[in-house]
C-alpha atoms as a PDB file:
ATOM      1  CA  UNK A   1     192.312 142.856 192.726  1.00  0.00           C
ATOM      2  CA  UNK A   2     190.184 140.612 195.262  1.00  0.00           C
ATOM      3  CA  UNK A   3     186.346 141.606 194.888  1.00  0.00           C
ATOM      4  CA  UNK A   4     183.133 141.235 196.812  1.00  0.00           C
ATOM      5  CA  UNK A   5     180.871 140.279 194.193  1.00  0.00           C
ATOM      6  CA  UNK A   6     177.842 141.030 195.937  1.00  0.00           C
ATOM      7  CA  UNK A   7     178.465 144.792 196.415  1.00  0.00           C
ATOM      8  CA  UNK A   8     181.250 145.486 193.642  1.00  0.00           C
ATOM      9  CA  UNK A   9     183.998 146.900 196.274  1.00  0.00           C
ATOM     10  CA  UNK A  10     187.264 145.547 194.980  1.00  0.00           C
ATOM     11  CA  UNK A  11     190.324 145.223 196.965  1.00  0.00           C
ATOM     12  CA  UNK A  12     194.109 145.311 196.566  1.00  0.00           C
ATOM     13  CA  UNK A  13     195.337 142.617 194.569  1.00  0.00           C
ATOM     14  CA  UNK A  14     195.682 139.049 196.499  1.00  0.00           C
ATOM     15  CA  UNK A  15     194.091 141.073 199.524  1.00  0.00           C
ATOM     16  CA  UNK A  16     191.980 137.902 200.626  1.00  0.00           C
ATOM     17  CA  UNK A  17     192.166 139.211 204.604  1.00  0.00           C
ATOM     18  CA  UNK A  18     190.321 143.213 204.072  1.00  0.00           C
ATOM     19  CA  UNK A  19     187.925 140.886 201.475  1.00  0.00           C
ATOM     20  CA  UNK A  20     187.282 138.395 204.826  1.00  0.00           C
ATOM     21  CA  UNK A  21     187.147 141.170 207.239  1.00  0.00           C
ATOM     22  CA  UNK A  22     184.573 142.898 204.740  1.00  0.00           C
ATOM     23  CA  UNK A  23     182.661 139.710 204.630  1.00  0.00           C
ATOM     24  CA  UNK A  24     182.829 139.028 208.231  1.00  0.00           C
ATOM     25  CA  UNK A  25     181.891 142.708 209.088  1.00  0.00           C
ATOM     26  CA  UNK A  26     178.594 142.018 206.871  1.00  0.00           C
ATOM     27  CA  UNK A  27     177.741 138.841 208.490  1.00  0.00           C
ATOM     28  CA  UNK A  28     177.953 140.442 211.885  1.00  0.00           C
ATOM     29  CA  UNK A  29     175.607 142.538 210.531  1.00  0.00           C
ATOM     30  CA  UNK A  30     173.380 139.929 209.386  1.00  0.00           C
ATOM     31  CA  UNK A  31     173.503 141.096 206.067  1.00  0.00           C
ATOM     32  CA  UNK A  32     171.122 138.746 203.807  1.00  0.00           C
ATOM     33  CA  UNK A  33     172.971 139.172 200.095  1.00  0.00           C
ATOM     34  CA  UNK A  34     176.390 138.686 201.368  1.00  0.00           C
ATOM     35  CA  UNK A  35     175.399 135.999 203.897  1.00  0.00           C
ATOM     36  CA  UNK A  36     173.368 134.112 201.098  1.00  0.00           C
ATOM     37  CA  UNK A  37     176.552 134.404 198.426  1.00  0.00           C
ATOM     38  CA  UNK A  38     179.304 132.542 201.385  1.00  0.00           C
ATOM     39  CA  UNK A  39     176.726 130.024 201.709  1.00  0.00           C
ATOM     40  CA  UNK A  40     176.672 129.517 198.037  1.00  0.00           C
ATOM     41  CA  UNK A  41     180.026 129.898 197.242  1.00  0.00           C
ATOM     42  CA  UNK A  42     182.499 129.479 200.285  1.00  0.00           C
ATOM     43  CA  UNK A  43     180.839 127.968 203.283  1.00  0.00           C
ATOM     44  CA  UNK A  44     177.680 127.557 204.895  1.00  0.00           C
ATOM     45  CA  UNK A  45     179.838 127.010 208.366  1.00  0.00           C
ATOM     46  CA  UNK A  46     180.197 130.178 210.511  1.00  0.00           C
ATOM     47  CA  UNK A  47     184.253 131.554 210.116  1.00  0.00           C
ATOM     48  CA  UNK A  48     186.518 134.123 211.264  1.00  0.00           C
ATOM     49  CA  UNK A  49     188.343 136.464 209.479  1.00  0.00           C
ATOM     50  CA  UNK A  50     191.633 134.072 209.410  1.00  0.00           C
ATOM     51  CA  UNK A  51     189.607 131.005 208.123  1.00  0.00           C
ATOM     52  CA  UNK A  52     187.663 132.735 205.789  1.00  0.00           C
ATOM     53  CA  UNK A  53     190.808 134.184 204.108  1.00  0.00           C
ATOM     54  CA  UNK A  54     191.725 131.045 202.884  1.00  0.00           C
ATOM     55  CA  UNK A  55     188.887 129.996 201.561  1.00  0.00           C
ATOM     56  CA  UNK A  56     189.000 133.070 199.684  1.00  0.00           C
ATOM     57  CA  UNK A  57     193.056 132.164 198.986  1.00  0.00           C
ATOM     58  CA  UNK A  58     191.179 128.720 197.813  1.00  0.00           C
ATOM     59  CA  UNK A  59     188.458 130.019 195.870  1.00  0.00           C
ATOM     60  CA  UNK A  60     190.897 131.901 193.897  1.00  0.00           C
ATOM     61  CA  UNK A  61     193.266 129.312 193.411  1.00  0.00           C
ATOM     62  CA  UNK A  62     193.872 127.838 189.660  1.00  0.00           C
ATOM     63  CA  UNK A  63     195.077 124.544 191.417  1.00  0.00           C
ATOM     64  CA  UNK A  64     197.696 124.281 188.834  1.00  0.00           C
ATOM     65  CA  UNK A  65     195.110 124.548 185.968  1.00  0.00           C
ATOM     66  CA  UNK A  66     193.982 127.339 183.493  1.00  0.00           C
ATOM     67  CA  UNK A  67     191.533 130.206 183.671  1.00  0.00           C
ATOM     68  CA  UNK A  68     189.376 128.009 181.798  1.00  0.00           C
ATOM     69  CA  UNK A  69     188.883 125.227 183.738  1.00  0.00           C
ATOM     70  CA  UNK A  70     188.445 127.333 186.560  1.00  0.00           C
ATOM     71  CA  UNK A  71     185.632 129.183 185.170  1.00  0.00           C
ATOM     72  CA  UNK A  72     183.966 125.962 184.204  1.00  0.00           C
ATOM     73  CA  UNK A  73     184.727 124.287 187.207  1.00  0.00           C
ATOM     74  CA  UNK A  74     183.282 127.451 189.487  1.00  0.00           C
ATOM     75  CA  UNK A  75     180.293 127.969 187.139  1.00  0.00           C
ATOM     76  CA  UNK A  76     178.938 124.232 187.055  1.00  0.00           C
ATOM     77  CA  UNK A  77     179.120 124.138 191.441  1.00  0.00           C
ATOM     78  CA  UNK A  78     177.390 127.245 191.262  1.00  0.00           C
ATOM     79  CA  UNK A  79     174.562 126.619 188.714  1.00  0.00           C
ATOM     80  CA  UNK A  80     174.302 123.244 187.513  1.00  0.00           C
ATOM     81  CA  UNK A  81     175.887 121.219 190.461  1.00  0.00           C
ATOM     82  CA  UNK A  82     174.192 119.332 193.552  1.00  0.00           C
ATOM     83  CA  UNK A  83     172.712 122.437 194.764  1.00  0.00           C
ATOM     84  CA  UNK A  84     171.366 123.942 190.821  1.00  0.00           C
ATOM     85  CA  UNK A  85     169.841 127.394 190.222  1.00  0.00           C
ATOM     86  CA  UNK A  86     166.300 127.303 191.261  1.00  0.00           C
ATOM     87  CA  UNK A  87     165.716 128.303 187.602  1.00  0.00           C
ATOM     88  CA  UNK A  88     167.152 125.095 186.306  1.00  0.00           C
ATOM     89  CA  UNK A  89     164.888 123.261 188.440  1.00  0.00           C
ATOM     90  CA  UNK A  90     162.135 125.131 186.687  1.00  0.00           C
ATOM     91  CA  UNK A  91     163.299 124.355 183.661  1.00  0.00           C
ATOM     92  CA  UNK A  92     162.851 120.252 184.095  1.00  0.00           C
ATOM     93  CA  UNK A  93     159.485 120.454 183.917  1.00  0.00           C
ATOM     94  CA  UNK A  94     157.635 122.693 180.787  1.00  0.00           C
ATOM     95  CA  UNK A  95     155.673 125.729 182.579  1.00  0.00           C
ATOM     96  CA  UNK A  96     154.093 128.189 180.055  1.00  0.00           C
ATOM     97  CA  UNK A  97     154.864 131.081 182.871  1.00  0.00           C
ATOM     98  CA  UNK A  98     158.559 130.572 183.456  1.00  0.00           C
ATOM     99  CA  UNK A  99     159.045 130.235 179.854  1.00  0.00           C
ATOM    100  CA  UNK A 100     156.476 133.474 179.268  1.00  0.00           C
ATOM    101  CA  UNK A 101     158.754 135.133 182.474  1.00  0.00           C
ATOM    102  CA  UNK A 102     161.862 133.872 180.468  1.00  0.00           C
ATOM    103  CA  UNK A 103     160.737 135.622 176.884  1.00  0.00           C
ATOM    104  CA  UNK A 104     160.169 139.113 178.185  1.00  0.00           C
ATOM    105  CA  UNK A 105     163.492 139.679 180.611  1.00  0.00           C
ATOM    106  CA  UNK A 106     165.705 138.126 178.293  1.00  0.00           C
ATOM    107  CA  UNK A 107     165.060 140.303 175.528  1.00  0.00           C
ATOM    108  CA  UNK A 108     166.885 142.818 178.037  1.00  0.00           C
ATOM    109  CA  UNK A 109     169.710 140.384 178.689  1.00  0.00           C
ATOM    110  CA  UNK A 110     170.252 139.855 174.654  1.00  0.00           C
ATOM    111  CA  UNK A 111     170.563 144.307 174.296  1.00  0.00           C
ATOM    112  CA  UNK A 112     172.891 144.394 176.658  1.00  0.00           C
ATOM    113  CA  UNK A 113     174.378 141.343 175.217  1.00  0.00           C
ATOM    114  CA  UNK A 114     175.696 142.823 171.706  1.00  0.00           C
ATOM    115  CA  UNK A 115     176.431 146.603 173.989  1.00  0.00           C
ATOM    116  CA  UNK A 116     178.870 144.158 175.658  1.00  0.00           C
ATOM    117  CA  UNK A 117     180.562 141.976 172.490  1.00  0.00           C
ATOM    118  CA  UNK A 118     181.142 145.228 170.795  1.00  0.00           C
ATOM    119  CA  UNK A 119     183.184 146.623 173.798  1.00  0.00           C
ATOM    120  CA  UNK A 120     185.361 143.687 173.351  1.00  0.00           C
ATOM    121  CA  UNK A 121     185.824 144.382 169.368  1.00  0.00           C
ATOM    122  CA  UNK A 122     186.670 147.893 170.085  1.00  0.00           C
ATOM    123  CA  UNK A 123     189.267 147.348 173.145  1.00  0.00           C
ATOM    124  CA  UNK A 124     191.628 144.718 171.366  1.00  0.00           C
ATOM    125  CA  UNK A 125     193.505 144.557 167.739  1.00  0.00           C
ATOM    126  CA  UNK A 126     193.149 141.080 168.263  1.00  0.00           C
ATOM    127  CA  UNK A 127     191.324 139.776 164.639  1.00  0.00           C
ATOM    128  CA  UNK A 128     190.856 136.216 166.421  1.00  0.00           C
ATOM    129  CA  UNK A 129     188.897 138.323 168.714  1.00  0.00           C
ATOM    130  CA  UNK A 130     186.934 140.609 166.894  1.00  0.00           C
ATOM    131  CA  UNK A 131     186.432 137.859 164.575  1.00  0.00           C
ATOM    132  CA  UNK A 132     184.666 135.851 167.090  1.00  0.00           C
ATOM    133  CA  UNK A 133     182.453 138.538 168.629  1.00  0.00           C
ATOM    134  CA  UNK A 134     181.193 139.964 165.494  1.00  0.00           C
ATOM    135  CA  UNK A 135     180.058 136.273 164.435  1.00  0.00           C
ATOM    136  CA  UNK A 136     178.737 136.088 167.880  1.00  0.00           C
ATOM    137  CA  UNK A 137     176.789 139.104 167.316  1.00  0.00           C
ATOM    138  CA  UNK A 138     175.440 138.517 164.353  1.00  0.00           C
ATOM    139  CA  UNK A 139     173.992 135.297 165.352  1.00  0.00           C
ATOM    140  CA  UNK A 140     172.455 137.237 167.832  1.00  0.00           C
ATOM    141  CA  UNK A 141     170.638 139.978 165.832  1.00  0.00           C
ATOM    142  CA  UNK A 142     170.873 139.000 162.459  1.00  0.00           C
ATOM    143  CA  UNK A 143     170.865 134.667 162.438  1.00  0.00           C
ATOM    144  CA  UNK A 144     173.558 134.339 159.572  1.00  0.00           C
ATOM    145  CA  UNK A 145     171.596 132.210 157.529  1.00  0.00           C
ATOM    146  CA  UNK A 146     168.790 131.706 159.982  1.00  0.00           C
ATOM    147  CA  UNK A 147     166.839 133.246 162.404  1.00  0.00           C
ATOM    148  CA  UNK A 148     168.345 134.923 164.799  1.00  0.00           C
ATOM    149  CA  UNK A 149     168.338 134.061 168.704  1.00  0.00           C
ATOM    150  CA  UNK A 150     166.492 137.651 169.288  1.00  0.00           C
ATOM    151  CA  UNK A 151     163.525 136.490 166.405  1.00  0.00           C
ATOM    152  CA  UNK A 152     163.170 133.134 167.902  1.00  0.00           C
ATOM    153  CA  UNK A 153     162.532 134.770 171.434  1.00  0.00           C
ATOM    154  CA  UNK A 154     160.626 137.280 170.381  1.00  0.00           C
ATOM    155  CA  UNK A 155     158.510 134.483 168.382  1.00  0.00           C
ATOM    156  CA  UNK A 156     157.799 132.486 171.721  1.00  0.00           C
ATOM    157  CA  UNK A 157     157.004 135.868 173.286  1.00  0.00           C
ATOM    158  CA  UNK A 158     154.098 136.004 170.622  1.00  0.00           C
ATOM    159  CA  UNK A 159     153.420 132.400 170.611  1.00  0.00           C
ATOM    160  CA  UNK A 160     152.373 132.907 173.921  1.00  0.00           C
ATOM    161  CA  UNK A 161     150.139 136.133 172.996  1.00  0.00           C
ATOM    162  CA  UNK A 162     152.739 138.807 174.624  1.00  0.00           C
ATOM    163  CA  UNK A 163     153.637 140.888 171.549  1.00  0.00           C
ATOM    164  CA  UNK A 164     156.735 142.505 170.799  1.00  0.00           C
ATOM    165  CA  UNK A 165     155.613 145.798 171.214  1.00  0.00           C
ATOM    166  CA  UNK A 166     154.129 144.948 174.616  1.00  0.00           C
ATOM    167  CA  UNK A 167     158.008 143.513 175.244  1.00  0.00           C
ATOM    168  CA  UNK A 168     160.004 146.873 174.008  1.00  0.00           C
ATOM    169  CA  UNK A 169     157.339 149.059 175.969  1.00  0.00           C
ATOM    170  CA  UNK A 170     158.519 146.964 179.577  1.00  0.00           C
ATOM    171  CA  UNK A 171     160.910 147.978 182.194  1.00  0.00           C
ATOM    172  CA  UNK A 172     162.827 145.129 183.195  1.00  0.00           C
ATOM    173  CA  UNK A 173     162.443 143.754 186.360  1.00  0.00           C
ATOM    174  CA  UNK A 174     164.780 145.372 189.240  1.00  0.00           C
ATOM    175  CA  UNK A 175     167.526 142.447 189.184  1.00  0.00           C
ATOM    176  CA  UNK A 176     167.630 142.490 185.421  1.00  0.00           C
ATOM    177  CA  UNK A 177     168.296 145.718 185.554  1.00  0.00           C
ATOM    178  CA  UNK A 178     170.680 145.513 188.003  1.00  0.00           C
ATOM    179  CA  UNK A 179     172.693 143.158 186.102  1.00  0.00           C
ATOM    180  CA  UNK A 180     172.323 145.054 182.875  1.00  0.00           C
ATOM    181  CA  UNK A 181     173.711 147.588 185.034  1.00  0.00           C
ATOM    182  CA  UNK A 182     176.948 145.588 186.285  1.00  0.00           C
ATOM    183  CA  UNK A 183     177.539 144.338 182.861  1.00  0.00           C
ATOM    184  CA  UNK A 184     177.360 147.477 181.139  1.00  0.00           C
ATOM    185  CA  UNK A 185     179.555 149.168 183.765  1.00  0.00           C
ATOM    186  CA  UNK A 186     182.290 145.810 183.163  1.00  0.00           C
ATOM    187  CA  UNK A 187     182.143 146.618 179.273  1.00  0.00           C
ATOM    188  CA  UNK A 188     183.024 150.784 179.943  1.00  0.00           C
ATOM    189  CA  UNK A 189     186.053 150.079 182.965  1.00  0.00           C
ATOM    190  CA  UNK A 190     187.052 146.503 182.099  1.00  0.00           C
ATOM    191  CA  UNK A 191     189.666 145.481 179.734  1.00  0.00           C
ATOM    192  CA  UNK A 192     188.244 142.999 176.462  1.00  0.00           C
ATOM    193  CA  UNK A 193     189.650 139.539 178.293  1.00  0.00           C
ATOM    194  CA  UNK A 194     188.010 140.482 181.431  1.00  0.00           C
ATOM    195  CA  UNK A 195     184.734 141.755 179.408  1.00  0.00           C
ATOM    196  CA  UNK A 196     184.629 138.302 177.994  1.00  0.00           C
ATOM    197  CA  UNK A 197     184.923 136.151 180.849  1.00  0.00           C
ATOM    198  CA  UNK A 198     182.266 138.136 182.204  1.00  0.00           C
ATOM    199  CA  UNK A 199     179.810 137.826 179.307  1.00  0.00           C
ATOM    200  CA  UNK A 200     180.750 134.192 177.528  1.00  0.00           C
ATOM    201  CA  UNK A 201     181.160 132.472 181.067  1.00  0.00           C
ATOM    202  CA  UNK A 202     177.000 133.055 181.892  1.00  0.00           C
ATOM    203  CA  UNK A 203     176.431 131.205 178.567  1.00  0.00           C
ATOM    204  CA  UNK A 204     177.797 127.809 180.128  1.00  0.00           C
ATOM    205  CA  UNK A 205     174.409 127.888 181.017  1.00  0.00           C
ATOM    206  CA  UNK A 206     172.656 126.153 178.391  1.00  0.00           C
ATOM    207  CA  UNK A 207     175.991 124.117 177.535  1.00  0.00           C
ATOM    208  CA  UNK A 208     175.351 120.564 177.197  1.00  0.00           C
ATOM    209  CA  UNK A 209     178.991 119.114 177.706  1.00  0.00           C
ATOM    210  CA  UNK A 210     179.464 119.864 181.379  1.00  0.00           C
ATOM    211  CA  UNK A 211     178.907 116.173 182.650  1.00  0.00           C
ATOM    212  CA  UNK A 212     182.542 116.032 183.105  1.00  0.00           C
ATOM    213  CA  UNK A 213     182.622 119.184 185.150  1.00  0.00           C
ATOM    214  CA  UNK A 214     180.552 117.747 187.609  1.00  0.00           C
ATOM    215  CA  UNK A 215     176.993 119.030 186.551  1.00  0.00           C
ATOM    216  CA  UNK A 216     173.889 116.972 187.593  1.00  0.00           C
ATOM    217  CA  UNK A 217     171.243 118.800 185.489  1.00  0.00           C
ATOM    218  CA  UNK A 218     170.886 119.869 182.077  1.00  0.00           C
ATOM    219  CA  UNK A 219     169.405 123.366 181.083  1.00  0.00           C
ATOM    220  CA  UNK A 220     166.014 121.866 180.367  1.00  0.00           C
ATOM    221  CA  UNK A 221     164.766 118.424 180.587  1.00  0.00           C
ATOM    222  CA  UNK A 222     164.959 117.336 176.539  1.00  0.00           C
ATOM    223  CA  UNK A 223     162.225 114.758 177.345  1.00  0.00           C
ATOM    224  CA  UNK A 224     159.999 117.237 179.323  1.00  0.00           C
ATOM    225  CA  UNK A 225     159.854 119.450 175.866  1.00  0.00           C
ATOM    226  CA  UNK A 226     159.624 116.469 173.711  1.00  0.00           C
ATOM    227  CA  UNK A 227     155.614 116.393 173.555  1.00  0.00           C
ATOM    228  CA  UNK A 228     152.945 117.855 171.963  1.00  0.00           C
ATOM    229  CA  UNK A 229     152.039 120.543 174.692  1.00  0.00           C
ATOM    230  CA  UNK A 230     155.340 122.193 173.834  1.00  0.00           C
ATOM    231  CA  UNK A 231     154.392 125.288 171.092  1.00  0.00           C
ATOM    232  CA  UNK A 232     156.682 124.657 168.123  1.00  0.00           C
ATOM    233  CA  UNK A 233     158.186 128.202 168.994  1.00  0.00           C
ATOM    234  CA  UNK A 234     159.631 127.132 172.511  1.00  0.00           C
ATOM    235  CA  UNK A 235     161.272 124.296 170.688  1.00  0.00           C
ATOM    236  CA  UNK A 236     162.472 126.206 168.459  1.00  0.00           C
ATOM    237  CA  UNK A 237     163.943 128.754 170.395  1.00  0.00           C
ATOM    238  CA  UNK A 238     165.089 126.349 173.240  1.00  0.00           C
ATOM    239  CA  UNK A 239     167.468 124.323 170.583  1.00  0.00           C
ATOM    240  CA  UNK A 240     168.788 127.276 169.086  1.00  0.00           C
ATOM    241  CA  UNK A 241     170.561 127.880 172.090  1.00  0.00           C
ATOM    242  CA  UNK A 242     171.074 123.877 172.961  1.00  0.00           C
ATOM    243  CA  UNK A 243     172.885 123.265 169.476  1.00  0.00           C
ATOM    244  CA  UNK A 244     174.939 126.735 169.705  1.00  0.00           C
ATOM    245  CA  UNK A 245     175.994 127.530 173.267  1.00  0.00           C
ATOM    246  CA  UNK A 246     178.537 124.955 173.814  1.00  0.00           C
ATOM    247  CA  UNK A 247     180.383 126.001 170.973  1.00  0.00           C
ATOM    248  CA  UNK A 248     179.891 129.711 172.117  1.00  0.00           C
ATOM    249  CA  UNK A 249     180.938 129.134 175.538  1.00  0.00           C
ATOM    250  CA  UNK A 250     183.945 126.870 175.067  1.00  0.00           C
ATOM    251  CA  UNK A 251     185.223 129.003 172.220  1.00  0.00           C
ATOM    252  CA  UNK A 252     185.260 132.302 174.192  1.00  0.00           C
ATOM    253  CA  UNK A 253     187.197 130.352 177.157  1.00  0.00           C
ATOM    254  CA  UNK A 254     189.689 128.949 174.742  1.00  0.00           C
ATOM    255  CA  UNK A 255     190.437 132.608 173.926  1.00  0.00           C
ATOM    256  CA  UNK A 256     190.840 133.654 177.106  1.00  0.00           C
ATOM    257  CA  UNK A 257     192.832 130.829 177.903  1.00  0.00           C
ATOM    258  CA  UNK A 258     194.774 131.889 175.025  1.00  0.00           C
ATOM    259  CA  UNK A 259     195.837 135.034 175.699  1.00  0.00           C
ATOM    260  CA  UNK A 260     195.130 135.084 179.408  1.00  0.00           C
ATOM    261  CA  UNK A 261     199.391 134.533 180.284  1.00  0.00           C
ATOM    262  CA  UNK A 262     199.303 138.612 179.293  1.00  0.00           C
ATOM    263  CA  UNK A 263     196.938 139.670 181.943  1.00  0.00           C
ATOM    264  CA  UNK A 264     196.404 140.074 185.450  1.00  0.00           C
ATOM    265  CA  UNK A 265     194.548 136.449 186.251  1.00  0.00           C
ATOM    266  CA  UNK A 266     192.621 137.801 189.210  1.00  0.00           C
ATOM    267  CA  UNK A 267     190.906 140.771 187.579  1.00  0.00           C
ATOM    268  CA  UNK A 268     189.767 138.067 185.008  1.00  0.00           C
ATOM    269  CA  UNK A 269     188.568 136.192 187.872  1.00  0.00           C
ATOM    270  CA  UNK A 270     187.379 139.334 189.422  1.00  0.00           C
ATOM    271  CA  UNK A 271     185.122 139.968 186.296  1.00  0.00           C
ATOM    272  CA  UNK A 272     183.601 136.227 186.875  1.00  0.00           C
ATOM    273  CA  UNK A 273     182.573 136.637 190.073  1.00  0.00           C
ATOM    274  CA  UNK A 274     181.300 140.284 189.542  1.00  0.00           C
ATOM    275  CA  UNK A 275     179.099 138.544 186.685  1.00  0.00           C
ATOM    276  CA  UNK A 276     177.865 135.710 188.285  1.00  0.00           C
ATOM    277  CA  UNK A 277     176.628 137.281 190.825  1.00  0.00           C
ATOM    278  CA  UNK A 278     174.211 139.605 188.779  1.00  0.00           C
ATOM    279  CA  UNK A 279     173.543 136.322 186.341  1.00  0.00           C
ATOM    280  CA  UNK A 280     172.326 134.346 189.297  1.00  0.00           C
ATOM    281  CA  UNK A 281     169.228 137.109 190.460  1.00  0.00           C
ATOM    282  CA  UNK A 282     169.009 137.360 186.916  1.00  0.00           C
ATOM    283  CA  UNK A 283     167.614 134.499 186.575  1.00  0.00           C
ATOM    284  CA  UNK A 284     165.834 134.651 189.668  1.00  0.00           C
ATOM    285  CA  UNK A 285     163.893 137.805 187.835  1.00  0.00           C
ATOM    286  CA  UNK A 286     162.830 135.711 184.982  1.00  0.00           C
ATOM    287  CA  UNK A 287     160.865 133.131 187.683  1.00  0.00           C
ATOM    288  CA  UNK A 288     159.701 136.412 188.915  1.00  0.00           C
ATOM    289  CA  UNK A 289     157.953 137.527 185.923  1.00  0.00           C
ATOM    290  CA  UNK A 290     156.851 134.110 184.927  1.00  0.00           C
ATOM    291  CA  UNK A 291     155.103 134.283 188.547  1.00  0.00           C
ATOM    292  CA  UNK A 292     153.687 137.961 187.597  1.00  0.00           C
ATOM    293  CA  UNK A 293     151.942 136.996 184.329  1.00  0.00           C
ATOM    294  CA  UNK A 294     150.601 133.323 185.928  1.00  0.00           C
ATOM    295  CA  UNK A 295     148.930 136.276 188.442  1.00  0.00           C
ATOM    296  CA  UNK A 296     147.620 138.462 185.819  1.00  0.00           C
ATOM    297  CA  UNK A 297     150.019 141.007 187.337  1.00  0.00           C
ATOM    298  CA  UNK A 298     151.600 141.707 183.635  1.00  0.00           C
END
């Protein structure tokens, strides 16, 4: 299937022209969210419904490499490229309230997380697969051997003063819980390769290999948290995920690379897109929060 990303509607399979006619139809509506993804994603130059179907026709497009590359490829332009997420941009420069913003949403983010790996285990025989998810998970909850990516969070959170309790007893912000919603609603219809591109993709994030891909920034600036104003708990927590997520990320994309020859390509890519989309306000709600608690609004 083709899919618009922004509102979910998916169309037949390789249907790029009723996905540009949708698109078009919302720009000649002015519609802000779909408007704002084009200009991220496809083109910032206005285009009819012929031109923009193949940019869509492009945007799918493996170019004669795998699923993973493409992923990677999409991902870094998106997030870490010329144009990063305003939350990387944030994150070059230590701020107490983004990282305080950052503590309380993601603990959201991490439940829906493990909801989502253990889809995965239970929709594939696949032991490569289950193997990695439950290893995955674990790490997540339970640290194997160390403290778990959930503790350390939840230890900045009280580093900071903001106690777990106060965490568990918060409704998440409204694009959190949008994407929560989107990802939870990928791990009930979606089959386990599409599940994982959706999930292990978002974690390319925080990878620090992606200079080859074309990225321009890091997650965080390692110098910016290399000083004494840092709490010992943001460190902490912040190369947890710097020393684990490349191997994370690039092991979930060789598996999908792996076995991807068995399934429909496009609904994998589908699943991407679908993600992304949620990931990127996501993030946008965790400068939002930051913002709330700088203005004693939390």
């Amino acid at each position: 299937m083709a899919i618009c990303p922004v509102c979910n509607l998916k169309f037949g399979n390789n249907d790029f022209l009723a996905l540009s006619e949708h698109f078009t139809g919302k720009a000649k509506d002015s519609d802000a969210l779909h408007v704002m993804w084009l200009n991220r994603n496809i083109t910032k130059t206005k285009a009819d419904k012929n031109s923009l179907e193949l940019l869509f026709r492009n945007l799918y497009d493996l170019n004669g490499e795998g699923i993973k590359s493409w992923i990677v490829n999409r991902f870094v332009s998106e997030y870490r490229g010329n144009n990063p997420h305003p939350f990387i941009i944030k994150m070059q420069d230590y701020n107490k309230y983004i990282m305080e913003g950052y503590a309380v949403e993601h603990y959201f983010f991490l439940k829906q997380w493990v909801r989502s790996c253990s889809a995965v285990i239970s929709k594939t025989d696949y032991k490569d697969v289950q193997t990695y998810e439950m290893e995955n998970m674990t790490t997540e909850y339970f640290g194997n051997g160390k403290k778990s990516h959930i503790e350390l969070l939840l230890d900045m959170a009280e580093g900071f003063g903001i106690s777990r309790k106060k965490i568990m007893e918060t409704k998440p912000l409204k694009n959190t819980e949008k994407a929560i919603s989107r990802w939870r609603e990928i791990a009930q219809k979606n089959e386990w390769i599409e599940i994982m591109a959706a999930m292990h993709s978002l974690e390319l994030i925080a990878n620090s290999a992606l200079r080859p891909y074309g990225a321009r920034y890091n997650y965080f600036n390692l110098d910016a948290f290399d000083n004494n104003n840092v709490p010992e708990t943001v460190k902490a927590f912040l190369m947890e995920g710097y020393h684990s997520d490349n191997a994370h990320s690039m092991g979930a994309l060789n598996i999908i690379e792996k076995y991807s020859r068995d399934y429909n390509i496009e609904n994998i890519q589908d699943a991407y897109l679908a993600s992304t989309y949620v990931f990127y306000n996501y993030l946008e709600a965790r400068i939002e929060r930051g913002e709330m608690i700088e203005n004693k609004q939390y």
